[in-house]
C-alpha atoms as a PDB file:
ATOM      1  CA  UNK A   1       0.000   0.000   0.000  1.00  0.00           C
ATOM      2  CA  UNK A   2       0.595   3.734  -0.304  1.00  0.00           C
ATOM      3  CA  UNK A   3       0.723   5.171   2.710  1.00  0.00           C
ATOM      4  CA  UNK A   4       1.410   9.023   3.880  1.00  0.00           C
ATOM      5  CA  UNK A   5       2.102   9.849   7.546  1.00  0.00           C
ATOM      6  CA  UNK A   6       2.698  13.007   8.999  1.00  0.00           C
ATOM      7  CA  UNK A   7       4.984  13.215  12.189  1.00  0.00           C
ATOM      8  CA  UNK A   8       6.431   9.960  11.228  1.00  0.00           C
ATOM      9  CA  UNK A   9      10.003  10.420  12.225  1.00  0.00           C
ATOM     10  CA  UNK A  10      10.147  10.238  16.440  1.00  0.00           C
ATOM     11  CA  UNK A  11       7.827   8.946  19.382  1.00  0.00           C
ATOM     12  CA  UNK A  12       4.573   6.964  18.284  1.00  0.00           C
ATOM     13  CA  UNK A  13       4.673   7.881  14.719  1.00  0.00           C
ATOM     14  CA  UNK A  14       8.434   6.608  14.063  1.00  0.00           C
ATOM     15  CA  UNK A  15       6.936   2.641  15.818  1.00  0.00           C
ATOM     16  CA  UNK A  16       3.966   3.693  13.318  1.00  0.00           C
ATOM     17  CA  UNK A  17       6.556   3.593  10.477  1.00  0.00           C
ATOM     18  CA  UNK A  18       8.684   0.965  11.640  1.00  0.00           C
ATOM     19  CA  UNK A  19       5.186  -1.362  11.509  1.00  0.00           C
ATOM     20  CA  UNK A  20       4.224   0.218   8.177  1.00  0.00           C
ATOM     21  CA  UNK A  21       7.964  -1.150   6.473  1.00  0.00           C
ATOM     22  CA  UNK A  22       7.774  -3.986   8.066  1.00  0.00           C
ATOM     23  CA  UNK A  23       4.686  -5.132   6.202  1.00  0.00           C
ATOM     24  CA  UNK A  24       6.433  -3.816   3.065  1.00  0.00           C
ATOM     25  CA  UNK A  25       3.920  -0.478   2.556  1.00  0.00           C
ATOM     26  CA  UNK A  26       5.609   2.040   0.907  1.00  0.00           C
ATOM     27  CA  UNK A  27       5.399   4.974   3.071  1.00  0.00           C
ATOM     28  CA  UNK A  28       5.842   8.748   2.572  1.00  0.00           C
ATOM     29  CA  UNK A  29       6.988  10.901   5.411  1.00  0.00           C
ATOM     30  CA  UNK A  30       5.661  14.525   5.404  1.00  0.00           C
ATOM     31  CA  UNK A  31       8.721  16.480   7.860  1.00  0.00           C
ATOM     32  CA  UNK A  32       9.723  19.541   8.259  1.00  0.00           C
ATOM     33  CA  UNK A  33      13.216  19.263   6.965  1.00  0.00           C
ATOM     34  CA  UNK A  34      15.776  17.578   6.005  1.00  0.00           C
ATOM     35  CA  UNK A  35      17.378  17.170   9.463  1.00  0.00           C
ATOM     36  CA  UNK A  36      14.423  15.131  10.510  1.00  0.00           C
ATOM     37  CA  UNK A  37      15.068  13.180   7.156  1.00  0.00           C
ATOM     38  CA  UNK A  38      18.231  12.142   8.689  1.00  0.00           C
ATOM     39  CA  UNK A  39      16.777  11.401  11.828  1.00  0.00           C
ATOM     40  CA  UNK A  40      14.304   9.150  10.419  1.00  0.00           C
ATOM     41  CA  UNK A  41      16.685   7.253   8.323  1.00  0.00           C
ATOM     42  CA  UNK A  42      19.505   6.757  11.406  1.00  0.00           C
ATOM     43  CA  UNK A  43      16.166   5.602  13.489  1.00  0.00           C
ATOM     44  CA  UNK A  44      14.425   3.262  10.690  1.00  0.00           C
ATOM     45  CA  UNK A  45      18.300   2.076   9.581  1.00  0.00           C
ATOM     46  CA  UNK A  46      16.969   2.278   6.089  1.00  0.00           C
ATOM     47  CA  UNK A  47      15.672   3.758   3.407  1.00  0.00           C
ATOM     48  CA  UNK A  48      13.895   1.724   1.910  1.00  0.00           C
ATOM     49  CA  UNK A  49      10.429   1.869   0.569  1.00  0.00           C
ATOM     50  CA  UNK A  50       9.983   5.113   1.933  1.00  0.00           C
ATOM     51  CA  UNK A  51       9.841   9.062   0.218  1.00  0.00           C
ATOM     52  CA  UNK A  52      10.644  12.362   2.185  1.00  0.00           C
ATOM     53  CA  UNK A  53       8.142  15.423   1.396  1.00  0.00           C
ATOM     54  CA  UNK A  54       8.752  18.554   3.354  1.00  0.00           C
ATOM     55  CA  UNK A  55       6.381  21.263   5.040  1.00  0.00           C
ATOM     56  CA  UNK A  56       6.032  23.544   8.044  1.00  0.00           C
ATOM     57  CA  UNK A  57       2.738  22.092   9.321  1.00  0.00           C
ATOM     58  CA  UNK A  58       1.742  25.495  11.148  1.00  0.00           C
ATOM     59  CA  UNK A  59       2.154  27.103   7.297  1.00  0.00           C
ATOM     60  CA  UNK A  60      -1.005  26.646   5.503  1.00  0.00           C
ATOM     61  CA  UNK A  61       0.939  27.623   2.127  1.00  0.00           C
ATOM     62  CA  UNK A  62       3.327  24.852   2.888  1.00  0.00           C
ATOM     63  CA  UNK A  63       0.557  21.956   3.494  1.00  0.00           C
ATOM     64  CA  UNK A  64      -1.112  22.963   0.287  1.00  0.00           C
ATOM     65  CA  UNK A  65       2.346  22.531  -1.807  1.00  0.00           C
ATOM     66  CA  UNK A  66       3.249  19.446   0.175  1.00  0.00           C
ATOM     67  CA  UNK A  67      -0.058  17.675  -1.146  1.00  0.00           C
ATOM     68  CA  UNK A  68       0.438  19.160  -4.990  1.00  0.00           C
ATOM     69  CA  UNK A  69       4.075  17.789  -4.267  1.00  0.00           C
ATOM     70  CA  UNK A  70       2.703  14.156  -3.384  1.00  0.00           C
ATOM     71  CA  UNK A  71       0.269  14.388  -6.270  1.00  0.00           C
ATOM     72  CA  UNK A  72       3.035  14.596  -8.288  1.00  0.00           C
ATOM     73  CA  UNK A  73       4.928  11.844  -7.436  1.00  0.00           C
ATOM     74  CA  UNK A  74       1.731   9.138  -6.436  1.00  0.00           C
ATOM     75  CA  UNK A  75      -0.692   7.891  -8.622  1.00  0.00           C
ATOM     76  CA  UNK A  76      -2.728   6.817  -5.732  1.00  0.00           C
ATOM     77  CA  UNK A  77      -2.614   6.796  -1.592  1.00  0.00           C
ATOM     78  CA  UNK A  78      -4.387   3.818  -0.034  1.00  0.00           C
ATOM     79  CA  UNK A  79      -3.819   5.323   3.789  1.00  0.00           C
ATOM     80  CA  UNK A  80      -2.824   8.732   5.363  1.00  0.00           C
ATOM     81  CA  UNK A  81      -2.211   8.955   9.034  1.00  0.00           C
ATOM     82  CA  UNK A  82      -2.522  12.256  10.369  1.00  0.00           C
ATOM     83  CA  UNK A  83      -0.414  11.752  13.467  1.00  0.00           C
ATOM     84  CA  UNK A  84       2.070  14.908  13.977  1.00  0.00           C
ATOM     85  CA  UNK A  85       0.455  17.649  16.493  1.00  0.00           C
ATOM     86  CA  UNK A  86       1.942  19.812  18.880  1.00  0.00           C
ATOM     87  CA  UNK A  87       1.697  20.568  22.670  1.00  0.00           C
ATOM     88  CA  UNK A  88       2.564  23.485  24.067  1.00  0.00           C
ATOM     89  CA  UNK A  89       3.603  25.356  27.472  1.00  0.00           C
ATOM     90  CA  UNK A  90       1.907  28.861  26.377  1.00  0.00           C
ATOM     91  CA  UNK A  91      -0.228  30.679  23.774  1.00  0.00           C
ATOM     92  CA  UNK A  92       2.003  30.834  20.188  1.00  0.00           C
ATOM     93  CA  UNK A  93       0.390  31.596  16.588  1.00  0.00           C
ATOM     94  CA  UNK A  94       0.793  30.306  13.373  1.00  0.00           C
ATOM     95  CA  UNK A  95       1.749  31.938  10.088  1.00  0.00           C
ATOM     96  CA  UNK A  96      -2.385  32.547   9.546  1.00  0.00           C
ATOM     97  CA  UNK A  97      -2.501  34.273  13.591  1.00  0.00           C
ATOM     98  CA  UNK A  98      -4.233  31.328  14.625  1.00  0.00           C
ATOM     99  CA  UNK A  99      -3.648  29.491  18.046  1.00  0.00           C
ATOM    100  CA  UNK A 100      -0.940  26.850  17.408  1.00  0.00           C
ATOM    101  CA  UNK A 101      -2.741  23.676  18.655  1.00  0.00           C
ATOM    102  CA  UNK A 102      -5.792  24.829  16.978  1.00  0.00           C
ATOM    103  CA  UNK A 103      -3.661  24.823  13.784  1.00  0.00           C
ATOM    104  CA  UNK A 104      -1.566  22.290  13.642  1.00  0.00           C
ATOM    105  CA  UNK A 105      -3.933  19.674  15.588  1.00  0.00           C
ATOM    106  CA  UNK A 106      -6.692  20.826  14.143  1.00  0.00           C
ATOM    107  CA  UNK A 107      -6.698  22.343  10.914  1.00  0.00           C
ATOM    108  CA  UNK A 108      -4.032  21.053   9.442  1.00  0.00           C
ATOM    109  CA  UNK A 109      -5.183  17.066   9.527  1.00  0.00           C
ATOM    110  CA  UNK A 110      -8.359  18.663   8.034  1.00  0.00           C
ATOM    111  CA  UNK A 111      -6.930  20.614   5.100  1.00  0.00           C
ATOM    112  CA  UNK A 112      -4.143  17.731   4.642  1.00  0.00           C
ATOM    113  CA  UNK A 113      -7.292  15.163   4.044  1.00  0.00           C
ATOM    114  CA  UNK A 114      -8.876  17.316   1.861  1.00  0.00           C
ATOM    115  CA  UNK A 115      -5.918  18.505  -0.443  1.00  0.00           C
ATOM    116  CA  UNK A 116      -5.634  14.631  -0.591  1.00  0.00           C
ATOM    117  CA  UNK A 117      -8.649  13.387  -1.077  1.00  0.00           C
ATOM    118  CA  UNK A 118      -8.279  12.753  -4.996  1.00  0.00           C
ATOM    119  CA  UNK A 119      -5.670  10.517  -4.699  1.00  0.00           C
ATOM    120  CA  UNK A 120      -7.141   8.402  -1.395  1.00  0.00           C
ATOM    121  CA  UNK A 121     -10.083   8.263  -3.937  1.00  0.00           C
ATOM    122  CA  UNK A 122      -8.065   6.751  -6.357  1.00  0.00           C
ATOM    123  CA  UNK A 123      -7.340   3.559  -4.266  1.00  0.00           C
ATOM    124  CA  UNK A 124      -9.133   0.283  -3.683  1.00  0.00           C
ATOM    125  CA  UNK A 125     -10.334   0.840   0.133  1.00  0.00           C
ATOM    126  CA  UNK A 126      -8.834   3.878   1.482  1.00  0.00           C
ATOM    127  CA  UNK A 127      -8.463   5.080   5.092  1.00  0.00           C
ATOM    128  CA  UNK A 128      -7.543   8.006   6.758  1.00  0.00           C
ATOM    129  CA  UNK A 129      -6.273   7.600  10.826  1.00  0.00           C
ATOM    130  CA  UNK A 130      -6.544  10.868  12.927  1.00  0.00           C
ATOM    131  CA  UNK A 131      -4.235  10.712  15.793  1.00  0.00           C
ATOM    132  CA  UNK A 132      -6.106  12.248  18.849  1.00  0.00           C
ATOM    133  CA  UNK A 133      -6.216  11.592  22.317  1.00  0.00           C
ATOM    134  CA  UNK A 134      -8.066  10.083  25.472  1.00  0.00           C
ATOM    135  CA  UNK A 135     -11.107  10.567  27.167  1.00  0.00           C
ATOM    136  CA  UNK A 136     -13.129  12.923  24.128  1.00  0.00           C
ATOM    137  CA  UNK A 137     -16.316  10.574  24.503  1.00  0.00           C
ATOM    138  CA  UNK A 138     -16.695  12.171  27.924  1.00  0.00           C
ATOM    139  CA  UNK A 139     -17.089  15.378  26.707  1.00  0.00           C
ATOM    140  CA  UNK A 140     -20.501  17.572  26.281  1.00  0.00           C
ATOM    141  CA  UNK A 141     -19.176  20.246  24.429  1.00  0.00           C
ATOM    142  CA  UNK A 142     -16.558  22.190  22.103  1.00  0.00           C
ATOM    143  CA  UNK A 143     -16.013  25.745  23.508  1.00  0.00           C
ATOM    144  CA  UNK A 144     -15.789  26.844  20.201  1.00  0.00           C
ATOM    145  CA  UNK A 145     -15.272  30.463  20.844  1.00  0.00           C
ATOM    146  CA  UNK A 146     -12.782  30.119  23.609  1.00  0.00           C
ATOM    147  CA  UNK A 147     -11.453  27.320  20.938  1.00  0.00           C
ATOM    148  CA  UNK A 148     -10.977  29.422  18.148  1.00  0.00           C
ATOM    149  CA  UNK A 149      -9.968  32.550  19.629  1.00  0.00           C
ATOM    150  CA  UNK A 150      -8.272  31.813  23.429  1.00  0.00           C
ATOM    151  CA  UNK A 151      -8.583  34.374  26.053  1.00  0.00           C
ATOM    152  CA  UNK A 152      -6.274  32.118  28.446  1.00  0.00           C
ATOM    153  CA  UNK A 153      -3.820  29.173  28.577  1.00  0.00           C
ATOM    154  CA  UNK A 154      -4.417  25.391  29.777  1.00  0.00           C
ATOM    155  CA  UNK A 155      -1.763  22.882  29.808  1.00  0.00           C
ATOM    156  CA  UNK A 156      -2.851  19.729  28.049  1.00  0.00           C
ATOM    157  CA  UNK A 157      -6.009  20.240  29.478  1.00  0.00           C
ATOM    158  CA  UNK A 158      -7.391  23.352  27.449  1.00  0.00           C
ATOM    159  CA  UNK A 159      -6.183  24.493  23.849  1.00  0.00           C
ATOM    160  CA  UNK A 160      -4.401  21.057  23.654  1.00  0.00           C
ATOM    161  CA  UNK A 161      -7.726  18.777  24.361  1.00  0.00           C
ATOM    162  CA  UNK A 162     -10.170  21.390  22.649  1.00  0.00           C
ATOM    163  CA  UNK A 163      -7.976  20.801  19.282  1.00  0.00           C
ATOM    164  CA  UNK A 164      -7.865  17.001  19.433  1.00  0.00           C
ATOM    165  CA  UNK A 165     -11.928  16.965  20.150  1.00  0.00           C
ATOM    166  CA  UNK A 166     -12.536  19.584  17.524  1.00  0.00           C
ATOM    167  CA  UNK A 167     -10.342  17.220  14.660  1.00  0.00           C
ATOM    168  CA  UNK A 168     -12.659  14.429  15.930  1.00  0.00           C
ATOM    169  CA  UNK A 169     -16.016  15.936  15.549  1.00  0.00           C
ATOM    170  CA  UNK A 170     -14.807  17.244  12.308  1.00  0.00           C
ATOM    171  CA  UNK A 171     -13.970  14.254  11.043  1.00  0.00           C
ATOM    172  CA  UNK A 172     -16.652  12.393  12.182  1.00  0.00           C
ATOM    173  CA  UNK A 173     -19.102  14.498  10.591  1.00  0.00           C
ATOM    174  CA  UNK A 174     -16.918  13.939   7.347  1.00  0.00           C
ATOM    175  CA  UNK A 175     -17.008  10.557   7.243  1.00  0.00           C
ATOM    176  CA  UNK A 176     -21.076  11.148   7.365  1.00  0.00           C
ATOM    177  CA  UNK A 177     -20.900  12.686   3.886  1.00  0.00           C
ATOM    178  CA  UNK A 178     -21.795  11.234   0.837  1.00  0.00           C
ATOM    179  CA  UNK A 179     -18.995  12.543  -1.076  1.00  0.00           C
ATOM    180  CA  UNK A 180     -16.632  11.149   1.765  1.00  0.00           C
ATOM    181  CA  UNK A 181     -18.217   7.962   2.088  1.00  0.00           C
ATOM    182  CA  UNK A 182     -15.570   5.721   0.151  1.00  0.00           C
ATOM    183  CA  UNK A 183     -12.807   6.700   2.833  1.00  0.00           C
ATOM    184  CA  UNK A 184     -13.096   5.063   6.178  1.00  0.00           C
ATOM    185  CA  UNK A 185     -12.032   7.756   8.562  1.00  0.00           C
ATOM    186  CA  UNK A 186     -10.652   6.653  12.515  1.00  0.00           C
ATOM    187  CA  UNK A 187     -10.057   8.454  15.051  1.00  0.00           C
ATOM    188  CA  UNK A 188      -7.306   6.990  17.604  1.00  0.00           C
ATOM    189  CA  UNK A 189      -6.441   7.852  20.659  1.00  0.00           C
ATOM    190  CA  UNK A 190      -2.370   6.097  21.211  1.00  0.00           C
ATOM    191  CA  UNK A 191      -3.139   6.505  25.046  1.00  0.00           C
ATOM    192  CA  UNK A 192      -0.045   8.158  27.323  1.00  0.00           C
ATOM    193  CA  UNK A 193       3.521   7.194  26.023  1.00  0.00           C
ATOM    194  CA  UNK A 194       6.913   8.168  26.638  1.00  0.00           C
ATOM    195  CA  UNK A 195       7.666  10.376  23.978  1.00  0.00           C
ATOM    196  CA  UNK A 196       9.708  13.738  23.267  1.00  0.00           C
ATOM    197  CA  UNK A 197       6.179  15.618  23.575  1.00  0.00           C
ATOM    198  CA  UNK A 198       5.317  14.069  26.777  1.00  0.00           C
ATOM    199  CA  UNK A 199       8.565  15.265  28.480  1.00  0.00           C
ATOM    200  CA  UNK A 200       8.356  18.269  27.145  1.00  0.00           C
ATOM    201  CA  UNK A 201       7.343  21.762  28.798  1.00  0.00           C
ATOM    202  CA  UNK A 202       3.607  21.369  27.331  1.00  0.00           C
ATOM    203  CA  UNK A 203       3.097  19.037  29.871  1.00  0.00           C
ATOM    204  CA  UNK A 204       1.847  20.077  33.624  1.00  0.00           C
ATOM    205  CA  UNK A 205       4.323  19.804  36.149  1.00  0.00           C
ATOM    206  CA  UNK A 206       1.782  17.407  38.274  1.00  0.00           C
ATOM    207  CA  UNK A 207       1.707  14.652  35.629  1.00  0.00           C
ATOM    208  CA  UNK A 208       5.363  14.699  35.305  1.00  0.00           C
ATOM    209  CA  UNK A 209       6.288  12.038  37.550  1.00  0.00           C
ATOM    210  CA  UNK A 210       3.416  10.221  36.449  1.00  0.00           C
ATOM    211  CA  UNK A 211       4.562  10.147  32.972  1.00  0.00           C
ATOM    212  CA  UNK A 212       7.678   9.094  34.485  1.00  0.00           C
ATOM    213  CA  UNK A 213       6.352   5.965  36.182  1.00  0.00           C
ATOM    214  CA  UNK A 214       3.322   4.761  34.594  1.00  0.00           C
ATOM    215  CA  UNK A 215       3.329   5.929  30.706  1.00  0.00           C
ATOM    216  CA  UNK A 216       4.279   2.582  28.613  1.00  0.00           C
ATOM    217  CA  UNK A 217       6.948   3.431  25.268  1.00  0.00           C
ATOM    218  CA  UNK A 218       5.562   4.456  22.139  1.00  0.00           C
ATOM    219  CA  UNK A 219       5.689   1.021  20.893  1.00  0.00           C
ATOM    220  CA  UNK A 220       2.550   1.309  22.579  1.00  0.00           C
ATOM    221  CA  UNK A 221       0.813   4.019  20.981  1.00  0.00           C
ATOM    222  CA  UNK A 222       2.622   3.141  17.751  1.00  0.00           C
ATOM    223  CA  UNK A 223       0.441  -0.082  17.729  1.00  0.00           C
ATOM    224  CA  UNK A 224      -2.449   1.542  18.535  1.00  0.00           C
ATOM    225  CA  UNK A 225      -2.711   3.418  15.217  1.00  0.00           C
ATOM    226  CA  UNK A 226      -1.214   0.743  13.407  1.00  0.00           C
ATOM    227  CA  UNK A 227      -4.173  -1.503  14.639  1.00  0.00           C
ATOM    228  CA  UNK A 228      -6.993   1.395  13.850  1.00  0.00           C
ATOM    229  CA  UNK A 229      -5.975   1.261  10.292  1.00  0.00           C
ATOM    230  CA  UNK A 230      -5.575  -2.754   9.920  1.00  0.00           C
ATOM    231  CA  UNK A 231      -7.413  -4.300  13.021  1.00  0.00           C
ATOM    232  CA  UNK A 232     -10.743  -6.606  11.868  1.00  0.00           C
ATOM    233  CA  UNK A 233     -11.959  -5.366  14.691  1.00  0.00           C
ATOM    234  CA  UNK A 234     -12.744  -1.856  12.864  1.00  0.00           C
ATOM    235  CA  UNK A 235     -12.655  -2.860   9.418  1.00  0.00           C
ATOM    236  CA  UNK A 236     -15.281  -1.279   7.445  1.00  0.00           C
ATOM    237  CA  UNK A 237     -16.412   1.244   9.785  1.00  0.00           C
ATOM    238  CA  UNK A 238     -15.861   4.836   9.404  1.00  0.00           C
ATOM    239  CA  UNK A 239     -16.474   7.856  11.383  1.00  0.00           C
ATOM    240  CA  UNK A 240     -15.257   6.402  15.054  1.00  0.00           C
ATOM    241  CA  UNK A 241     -13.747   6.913  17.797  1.00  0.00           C
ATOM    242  CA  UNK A 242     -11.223   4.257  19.243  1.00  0.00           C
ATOM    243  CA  UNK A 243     -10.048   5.058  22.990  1.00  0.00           C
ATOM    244  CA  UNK A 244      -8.656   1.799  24.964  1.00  0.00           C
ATOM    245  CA  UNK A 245      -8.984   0.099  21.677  1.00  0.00           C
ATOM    246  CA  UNK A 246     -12.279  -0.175  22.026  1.00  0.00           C
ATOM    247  CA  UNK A 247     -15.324   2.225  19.982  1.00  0.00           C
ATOM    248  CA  UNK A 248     -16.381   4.719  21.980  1.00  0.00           C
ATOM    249  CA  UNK A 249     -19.132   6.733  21.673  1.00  0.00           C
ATOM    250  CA  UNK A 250     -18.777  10.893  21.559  1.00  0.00           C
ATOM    251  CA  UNK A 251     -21.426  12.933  23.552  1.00  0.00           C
ATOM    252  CA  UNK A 252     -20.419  15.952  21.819  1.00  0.00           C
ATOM    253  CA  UNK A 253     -21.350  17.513  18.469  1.00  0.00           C
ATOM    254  CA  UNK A 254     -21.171  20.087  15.995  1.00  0.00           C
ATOM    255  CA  UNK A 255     -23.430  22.714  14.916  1.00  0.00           C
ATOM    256  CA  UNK A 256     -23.235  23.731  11.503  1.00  0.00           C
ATOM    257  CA  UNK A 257     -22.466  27.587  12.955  1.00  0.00           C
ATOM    258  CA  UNK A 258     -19.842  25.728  15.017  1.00  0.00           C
ATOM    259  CA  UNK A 259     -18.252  23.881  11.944  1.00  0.00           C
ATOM    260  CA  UNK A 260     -17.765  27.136   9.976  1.00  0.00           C
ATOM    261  CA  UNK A 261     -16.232  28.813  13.100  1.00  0.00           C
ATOM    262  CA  UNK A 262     -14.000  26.170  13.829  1.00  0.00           C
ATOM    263  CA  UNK A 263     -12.993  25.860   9.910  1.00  0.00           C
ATOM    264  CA  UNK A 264     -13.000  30.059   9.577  1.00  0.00           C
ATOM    265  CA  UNK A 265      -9.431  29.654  10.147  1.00  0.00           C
ATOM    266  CA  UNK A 266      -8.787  28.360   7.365  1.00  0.00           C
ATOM    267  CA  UNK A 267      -7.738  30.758   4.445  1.00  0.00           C
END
């Protein structure tokens, strides 16, 4: 298979990769440079059946000529994980002035599936994999305004969370669509791992040791993701959400007024 995966190069996504070559896909990493080329290639040991594109995933520009780049070179993409996303220890903005988890969590995976939706058309049984994270069937609601335009700053708990719920409802109401309805879209949450971004300053100083003692390596997670694109167990479903590897039903929805606020940051 033709696969693209975003963030594909360290933590969860790099096991992601490893899985992918191991079952002989050919995969292309979206990165940001060619450092993190490098990086992938000492991790993976190879490179073999794989193909580097590059973009600034903040850079809305830069995702739109990263898919016209990929449409160049691919006739067809059977899968696309949308697994790179960022956490953060304040408020930053993009390129566009939008928060940074909003557009990069958010946004991005949106605009990436779209720009690329010709070519997942184009295969036998395409999938797209959203990487997201835990406990999103529990909540009611999107704060959309707060969402979209942030008066203050959570750790993981506020812009982070709000972004990964809003790319879920999003692209659950995609996979709803008619025009959408030959791509099987998941949703998968890896669960806690021991990556870079978990040790990093986006994460509250409380869960720290936590993270320390309890979070499993991203072998993990990697398998996780892995599973939500090849696991009978969600074969031939679309529009879900998989937390604990198990389907979970979300509470919360989308208005259409809330869809075009949430997308208005797109330009």
């Amino acid at each position: 298979m033709n696969i693209i995966l975003t963030g594909g190069h360290s933590g969860i996504g790099l096991e992601l990769t490893k899985h992918l070559l191991q079952d002989e896909h050919h995969v292309g990493l979206i990165l940001r440079n060619e450092a993190r080329k490098q990086d992938a290639i000492n991790a993976l040991g190879t490179e073999d059946n794989l193909d580097f594109f590059y973009a600034d995933l903040s850079n809305q520009e830069a995702v739109e000529k990263v898919a016209e780049s990929i449409k160049a070179s691919w006739t067809h993409i059977d899968g696309l994980f949308n697994n790179a996303g960022v956490l953060l220890d304040k408020l930053y903005t993009s390129p566009q002035g939008n928060e940074m988890h909003y557009e990069v969590n958010t946004l991005t995976p949106y605009a990436l599936a779209n720009h690329l939706k010709p070519l997942l058309e184009s295969a036998e049984s395409p999938f797209i994999i959203n990487t997201v994270t835990g406990g999103l069937h529990q909540r009611k609601a999107l704060e959309v305004d707060e969402f979209v335009k942030p008066t203050k700053f959570v750790k993981l708990l506020g812009s982070y969370m709000m972004s990964k719920l809003a790319l879920t409802l999003l692209m659950t109401d995609l996979a709803r669509e008619e025009n959408w309805s030959s791509i099987r879209i998941v949703n998968v949450d890896p669960g806690p791992n021991k990556t870079n971004m978990t040790s990093g300053s986006g994460m509250p100083v409380w869960l720290v040791p936590l993270r320390n003692l309890f979070f499993p390596e991203p072998t993990v997670g990697g398998k996780k993701l892995y599973d939500g694109a090849f696991a009978e167990a969600f074969k031939g479903q679309s529009g879900m959400y998989v937390s604990g590897s198990k389907i979970r039903p979300m509470i919360a929805k989308l208005t259409t007024s809330e869809t075009e606020k949430v997308l208005s940051g797109l330009a």
